[in-house]
N, C-alpha and C. Protein backbone atom coordinates (compact mmCIF):
# COMPACT_ATOMS: atom_id res chain seq x y z
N UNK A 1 133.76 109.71 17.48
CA UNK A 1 133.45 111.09 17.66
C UNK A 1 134.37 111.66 18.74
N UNK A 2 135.48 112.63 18.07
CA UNK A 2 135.92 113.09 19.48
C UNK A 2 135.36 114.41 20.41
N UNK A 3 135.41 114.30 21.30
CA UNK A 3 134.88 115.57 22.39
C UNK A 3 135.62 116.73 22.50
N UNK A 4 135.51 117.91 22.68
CA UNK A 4 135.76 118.67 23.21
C UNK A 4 136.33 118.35 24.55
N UNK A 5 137.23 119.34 25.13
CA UNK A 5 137.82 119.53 26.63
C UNK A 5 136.82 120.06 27.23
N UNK A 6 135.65 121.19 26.84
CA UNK A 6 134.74 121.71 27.79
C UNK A 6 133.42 120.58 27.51
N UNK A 7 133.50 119.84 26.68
CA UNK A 7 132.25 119.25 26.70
C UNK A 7 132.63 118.17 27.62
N UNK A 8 133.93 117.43 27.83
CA UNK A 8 134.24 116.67 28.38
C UNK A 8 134.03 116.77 29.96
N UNK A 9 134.42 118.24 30.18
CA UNK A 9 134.56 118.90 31.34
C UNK A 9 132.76 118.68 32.09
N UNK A 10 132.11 119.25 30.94
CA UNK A 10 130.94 119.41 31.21
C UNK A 10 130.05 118.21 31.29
N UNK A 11 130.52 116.88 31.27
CA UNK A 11 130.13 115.77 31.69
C UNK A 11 130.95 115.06 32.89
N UNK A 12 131.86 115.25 33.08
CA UNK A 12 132.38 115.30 34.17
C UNK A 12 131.99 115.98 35.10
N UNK A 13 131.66 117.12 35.36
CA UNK A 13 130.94 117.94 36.44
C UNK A 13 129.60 117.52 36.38
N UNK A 14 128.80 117.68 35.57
CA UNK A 14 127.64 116.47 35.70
C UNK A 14 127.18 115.53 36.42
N UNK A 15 128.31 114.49 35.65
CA UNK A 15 128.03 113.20 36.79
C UNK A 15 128.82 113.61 38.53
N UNK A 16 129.46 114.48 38.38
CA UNK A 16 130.05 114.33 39.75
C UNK A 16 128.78 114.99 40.59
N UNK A 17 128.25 116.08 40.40
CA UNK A 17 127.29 117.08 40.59
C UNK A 17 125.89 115.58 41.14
N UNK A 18 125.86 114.80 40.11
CA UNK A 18 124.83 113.93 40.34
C UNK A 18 125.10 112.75 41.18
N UNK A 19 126.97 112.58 41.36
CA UNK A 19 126.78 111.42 42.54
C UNK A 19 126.78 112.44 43.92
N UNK A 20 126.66 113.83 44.06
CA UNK A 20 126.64 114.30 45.59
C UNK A 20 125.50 114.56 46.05
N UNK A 21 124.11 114.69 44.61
CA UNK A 21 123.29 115.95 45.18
C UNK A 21 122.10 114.62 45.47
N UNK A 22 121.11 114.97 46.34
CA UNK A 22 119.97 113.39 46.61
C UNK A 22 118.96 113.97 45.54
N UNK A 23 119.12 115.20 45.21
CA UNK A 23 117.76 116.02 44.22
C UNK A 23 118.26 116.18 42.87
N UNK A 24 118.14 116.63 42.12
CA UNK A 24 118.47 117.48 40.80
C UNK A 24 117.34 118.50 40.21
N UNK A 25 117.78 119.09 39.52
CA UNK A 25 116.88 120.00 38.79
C UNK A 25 116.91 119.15 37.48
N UNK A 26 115.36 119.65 36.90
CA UNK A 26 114.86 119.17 35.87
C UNK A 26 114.22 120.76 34.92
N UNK A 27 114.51 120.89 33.47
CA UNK A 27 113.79 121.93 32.92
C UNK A 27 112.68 120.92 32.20
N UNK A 28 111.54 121.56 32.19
CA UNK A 28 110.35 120.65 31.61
C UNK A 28 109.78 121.83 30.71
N UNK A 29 110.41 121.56 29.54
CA UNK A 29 109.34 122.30 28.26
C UNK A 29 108.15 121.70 27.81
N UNK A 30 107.09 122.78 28.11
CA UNK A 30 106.45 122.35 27.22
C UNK A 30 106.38 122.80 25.59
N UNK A 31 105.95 121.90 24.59
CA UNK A 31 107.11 121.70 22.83
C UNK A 31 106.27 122.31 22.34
N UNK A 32 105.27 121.08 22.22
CA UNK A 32 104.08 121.28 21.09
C UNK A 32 102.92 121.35 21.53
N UNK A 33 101.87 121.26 20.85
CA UNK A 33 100.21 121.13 21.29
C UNK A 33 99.79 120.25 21.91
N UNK A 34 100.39 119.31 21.55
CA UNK A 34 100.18 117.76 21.23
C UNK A 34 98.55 117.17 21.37
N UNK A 35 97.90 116.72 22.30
CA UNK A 35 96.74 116.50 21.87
C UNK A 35 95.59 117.46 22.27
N UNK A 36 96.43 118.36 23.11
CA UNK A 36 95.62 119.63 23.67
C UNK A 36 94.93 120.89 22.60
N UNK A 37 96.03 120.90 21.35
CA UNK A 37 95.26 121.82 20.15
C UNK A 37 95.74 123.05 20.75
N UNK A 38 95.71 123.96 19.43
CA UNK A 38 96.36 125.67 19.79
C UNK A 38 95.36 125.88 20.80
N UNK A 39 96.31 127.11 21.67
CA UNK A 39 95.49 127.70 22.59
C UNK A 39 94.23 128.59 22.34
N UNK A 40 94.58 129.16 21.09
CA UNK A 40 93.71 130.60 20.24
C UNK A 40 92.78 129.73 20.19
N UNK A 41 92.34 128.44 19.33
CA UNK A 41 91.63 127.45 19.23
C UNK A 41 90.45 127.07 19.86
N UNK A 42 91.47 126.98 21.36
CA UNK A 42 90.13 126.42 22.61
C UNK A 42 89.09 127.19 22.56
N UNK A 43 88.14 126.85 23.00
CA UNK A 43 87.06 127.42 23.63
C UNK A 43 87.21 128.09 25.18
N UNK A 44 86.77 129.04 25.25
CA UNK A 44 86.71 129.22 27.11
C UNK A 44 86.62 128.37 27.85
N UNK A 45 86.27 127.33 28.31
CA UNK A 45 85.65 126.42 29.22
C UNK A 45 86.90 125.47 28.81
N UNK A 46 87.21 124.86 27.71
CA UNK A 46 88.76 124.26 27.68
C UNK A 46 89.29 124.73 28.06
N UNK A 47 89.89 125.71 27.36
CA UNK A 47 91.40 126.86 28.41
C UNK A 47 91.23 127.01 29.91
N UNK A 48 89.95 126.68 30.34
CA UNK A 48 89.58 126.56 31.72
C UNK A 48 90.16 125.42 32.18
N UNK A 49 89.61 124.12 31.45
CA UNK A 49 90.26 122.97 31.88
C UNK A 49 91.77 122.91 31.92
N UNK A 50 92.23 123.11 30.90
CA UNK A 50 93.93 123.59 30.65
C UNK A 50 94.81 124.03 32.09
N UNK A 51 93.90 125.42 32.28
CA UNK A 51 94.61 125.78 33.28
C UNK A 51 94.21 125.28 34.53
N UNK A 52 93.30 124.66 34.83
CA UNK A 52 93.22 123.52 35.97
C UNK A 52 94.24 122.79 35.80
N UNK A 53 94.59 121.89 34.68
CA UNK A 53 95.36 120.62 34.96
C UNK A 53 97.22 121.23 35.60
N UNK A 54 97.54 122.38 35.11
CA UNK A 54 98.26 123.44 35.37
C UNK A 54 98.19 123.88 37.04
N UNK A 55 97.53 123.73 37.21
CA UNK A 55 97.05 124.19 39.19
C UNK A 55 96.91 122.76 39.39
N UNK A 56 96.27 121.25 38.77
CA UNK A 56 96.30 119.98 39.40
C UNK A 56 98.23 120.14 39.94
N UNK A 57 99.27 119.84 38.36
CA UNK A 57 100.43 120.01 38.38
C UNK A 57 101.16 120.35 39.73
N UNK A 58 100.62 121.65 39.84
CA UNK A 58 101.56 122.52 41.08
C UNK A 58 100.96 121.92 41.88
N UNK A 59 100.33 121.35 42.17
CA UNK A 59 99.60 121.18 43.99
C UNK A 59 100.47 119.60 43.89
N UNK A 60 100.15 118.83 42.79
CA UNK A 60 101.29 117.84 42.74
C UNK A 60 102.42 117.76 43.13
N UNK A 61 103.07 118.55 42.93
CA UNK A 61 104.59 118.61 42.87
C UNK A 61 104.81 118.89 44.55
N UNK A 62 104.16 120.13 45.33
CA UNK A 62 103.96 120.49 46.73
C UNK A 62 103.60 119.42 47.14
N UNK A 63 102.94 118.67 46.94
CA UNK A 63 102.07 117.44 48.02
C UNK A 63 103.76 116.16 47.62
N UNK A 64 104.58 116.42 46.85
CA UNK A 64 105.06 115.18 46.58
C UNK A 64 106.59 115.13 47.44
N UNK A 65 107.17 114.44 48.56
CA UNK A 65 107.99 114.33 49.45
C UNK A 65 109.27 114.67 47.87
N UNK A 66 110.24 115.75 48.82
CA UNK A 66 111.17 115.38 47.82
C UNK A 66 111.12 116.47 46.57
N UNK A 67 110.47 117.06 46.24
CA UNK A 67 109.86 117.86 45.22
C UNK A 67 109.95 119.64 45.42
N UNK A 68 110.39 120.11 44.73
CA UNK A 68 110.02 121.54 44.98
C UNK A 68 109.64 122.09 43.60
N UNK A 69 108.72 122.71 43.16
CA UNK A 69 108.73 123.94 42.04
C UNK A 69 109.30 124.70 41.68
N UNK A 70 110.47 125.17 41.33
CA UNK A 70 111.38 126.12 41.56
C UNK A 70 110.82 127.90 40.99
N UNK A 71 110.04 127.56 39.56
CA UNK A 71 109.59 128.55 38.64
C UNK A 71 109.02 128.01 37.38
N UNK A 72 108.09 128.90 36.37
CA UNK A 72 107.70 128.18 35.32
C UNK A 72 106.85 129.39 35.14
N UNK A 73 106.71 129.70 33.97
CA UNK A 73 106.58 131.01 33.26
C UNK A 73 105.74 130.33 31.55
N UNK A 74 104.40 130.72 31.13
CA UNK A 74 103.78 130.68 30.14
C UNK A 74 105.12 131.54 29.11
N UNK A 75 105.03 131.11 27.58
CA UNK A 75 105.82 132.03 27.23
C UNK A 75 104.90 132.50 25.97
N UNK A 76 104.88 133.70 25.45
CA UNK A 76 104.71 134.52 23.97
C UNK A 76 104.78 133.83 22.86
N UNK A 77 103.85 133.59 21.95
CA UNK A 77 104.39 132.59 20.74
C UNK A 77 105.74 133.00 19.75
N UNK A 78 106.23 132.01 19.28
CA UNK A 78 107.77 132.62 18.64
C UNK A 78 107.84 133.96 17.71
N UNK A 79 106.65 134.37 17.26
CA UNK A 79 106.87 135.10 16.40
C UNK A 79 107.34 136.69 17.01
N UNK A 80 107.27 136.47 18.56
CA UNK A 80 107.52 137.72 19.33
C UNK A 80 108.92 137.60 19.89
N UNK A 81 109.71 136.38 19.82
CA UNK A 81 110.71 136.16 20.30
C UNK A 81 112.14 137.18 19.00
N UNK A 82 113.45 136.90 19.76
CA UNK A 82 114.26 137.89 19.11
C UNK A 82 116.14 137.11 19.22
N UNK A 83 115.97 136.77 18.34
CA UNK A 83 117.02 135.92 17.98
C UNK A 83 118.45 136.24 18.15
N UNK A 84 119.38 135.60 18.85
CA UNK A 84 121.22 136.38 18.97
C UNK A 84 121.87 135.63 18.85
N UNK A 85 122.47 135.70 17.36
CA UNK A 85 123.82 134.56 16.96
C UNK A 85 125.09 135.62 16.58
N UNK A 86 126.02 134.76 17.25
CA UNK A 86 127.30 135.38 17.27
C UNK A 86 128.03 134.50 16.32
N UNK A 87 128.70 135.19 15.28
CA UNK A 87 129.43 134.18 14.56
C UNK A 87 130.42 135.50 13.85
N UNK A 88 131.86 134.74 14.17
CA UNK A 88 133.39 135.51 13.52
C UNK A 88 133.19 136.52 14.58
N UNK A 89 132.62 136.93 15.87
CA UNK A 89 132.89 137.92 16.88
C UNK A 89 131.29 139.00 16.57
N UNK A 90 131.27 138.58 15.56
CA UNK A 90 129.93 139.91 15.18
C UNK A 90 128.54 138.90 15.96
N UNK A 91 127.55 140.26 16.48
CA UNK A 91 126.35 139.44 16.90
C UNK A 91 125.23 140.31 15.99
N UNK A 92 124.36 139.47 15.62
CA UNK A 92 122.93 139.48 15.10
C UNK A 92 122.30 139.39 15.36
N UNK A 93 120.94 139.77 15.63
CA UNK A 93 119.43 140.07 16.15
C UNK A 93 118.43 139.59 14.99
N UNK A 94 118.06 138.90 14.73
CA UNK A 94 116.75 138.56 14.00
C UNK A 94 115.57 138.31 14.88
N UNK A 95 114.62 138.88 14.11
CA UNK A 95 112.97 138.76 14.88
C UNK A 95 112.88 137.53 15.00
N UNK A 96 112.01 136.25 15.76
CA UNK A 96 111.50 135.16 15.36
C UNK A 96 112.41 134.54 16.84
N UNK A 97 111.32 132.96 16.12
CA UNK A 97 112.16 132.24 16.80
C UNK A 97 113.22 132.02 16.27
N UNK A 98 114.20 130.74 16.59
CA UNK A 98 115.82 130.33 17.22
C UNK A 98 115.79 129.78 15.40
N UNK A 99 114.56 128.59 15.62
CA UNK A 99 114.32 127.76 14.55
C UNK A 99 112.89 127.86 13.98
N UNK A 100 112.94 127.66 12.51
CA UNK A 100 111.41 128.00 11.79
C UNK A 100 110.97 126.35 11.89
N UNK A 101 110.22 126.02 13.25
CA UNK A 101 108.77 125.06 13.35
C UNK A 101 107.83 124.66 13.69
N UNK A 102 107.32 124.05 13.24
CA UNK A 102 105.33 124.10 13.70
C UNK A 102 105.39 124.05 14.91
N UNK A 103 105.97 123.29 15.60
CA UNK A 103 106.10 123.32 16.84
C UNK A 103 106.61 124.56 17.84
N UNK A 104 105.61 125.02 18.54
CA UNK A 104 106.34 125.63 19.33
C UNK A 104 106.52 125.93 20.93
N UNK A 105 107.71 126.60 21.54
CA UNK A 105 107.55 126.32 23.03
C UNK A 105 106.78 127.36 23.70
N UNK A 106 105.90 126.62 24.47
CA UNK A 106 104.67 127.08 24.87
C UNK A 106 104.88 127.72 26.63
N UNK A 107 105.62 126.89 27.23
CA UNK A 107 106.04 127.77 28.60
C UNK A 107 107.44 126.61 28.77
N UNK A 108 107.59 126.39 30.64
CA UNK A 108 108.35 125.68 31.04
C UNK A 108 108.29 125.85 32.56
N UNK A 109 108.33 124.62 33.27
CA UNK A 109 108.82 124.76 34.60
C UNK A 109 110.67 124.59 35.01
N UNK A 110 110.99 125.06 36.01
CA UNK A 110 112.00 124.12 36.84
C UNK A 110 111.46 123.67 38.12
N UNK A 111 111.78 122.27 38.31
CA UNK A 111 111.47 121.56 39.26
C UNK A 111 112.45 120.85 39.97
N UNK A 112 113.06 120.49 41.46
CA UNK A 112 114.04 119.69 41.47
C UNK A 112 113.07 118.74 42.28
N UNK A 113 113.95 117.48 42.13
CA UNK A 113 113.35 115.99 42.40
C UNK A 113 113.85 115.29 42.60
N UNK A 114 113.88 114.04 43.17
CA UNK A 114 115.12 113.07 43.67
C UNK A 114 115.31 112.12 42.53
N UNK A 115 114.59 112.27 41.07
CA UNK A 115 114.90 111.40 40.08
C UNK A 115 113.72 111.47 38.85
N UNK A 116 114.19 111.28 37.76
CA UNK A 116 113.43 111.84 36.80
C UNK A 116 112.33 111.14 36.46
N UNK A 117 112.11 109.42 37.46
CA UNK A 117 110.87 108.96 37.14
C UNK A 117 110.05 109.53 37.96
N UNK A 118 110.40 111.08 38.91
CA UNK A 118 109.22 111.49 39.55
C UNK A 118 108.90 112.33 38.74
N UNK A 119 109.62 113.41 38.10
CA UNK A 119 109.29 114.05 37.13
C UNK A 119 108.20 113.47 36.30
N UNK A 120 108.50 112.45 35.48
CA UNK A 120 108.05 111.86 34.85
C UNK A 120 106.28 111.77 35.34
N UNK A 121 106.26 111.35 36.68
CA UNK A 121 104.84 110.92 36.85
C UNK A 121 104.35 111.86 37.30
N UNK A 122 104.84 112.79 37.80
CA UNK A 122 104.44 114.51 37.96
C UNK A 122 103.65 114.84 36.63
N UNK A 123 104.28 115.50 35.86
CA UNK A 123 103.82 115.55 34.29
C UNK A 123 102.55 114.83 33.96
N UNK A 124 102.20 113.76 34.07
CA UNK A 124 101.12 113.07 33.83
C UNK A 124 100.05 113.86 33.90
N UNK A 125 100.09 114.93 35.13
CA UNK A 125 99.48 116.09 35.30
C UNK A 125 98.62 116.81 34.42
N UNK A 126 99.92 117.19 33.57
CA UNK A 126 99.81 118.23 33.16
C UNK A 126 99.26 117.83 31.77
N UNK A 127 98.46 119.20 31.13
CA UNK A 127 97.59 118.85 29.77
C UNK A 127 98.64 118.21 28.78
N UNK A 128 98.27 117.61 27.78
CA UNK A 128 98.69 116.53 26.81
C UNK A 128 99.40 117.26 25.77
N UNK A 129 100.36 118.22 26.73
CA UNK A 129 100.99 118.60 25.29
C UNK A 129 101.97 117.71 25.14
N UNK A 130 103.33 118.22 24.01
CA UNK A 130 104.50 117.41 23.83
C UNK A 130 106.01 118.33 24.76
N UNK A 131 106.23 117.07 25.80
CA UNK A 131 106.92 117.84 26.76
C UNK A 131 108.44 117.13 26.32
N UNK A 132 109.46 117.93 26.65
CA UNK A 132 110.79 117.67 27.05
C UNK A 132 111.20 117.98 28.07
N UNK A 133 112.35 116.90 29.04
CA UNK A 133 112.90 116.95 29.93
C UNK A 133 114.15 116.93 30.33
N UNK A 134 114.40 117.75 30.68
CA UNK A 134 116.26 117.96 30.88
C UNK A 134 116.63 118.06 31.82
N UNK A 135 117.70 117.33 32.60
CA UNK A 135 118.25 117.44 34.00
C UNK A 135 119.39 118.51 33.49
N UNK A 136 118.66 119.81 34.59
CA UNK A 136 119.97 120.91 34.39
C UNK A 136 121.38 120.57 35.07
N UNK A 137 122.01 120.77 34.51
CA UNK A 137 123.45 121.03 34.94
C UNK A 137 124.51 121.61 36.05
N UNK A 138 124.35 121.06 37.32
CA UNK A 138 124.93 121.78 38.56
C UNK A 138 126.78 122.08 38.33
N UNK A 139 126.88 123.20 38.47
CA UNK A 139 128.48 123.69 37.91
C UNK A 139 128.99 123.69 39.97
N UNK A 140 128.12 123.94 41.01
CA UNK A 140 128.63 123.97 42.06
C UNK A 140 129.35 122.82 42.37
């Protein structure tokens, strides 16, 4: 498989970015439902619990040496989202989400941390949805 010069670039700044910094940033989506069930779904007193484990989370992350919260925002289900692909110079707007699937993204934090098995046990936290984790990309 050959690479690109900017993708190349962009792993190169990466790892360099990651042998200077003692922290990194992490984006933590949350995907799917996973064993938590649609939100519309819950009952009051669940969505209660929900958003406890959501306030357990944050007090986690504060109590944890090393850790900061940066931001994290609930998001609109996809069908309110608004789509922009550029292709041959022309750009397009379609309603919807990015991609048509069951799954969808439900909010997200940024967090930075001194390594992603804190992330990792951070999260434990948080309700049982299906999360992804990405160490963002420092260009400084």
């Amino acid at each position: 498989m050959l690479l690109s010069s900017a993708c190349i670039w962009c792993r190169l700044t990466f790892a360099a970015a990651k042998m200077r910094r003692t922290t990194m940033k992490y984006f933590v989506m949350l995907a799917g439902d996973g064993d938590v069930g649609s939100w519309d779904k819950l009952a009051p007193d669940e969505q209660q619990a929900v958003m406890a484990q959501f306030g357990a989370f944050d007090e986690a992350c504060g109590q944890r040496p090393g850790v900061e919260l940066l931001g994290g925002e609930a998001l609109e289900e996809g069908a309110t989202a608004a789509t922009l692909r550029t292709r041959g110079g022309e750009l397009t707007v379609t309603d919807g989400p990015y991609t048509e699937a069951t799954e969808q993204i439900g909010g997200f934090y940024l967090v930075e941390a001194p390594e992603l098995d804190t992330i990792i046990d951070l999260c434990r936290a948080l309700p049982a949805y299906d999360i992804e984790i990405r160490p963002v990309v420092d260009f400084g």
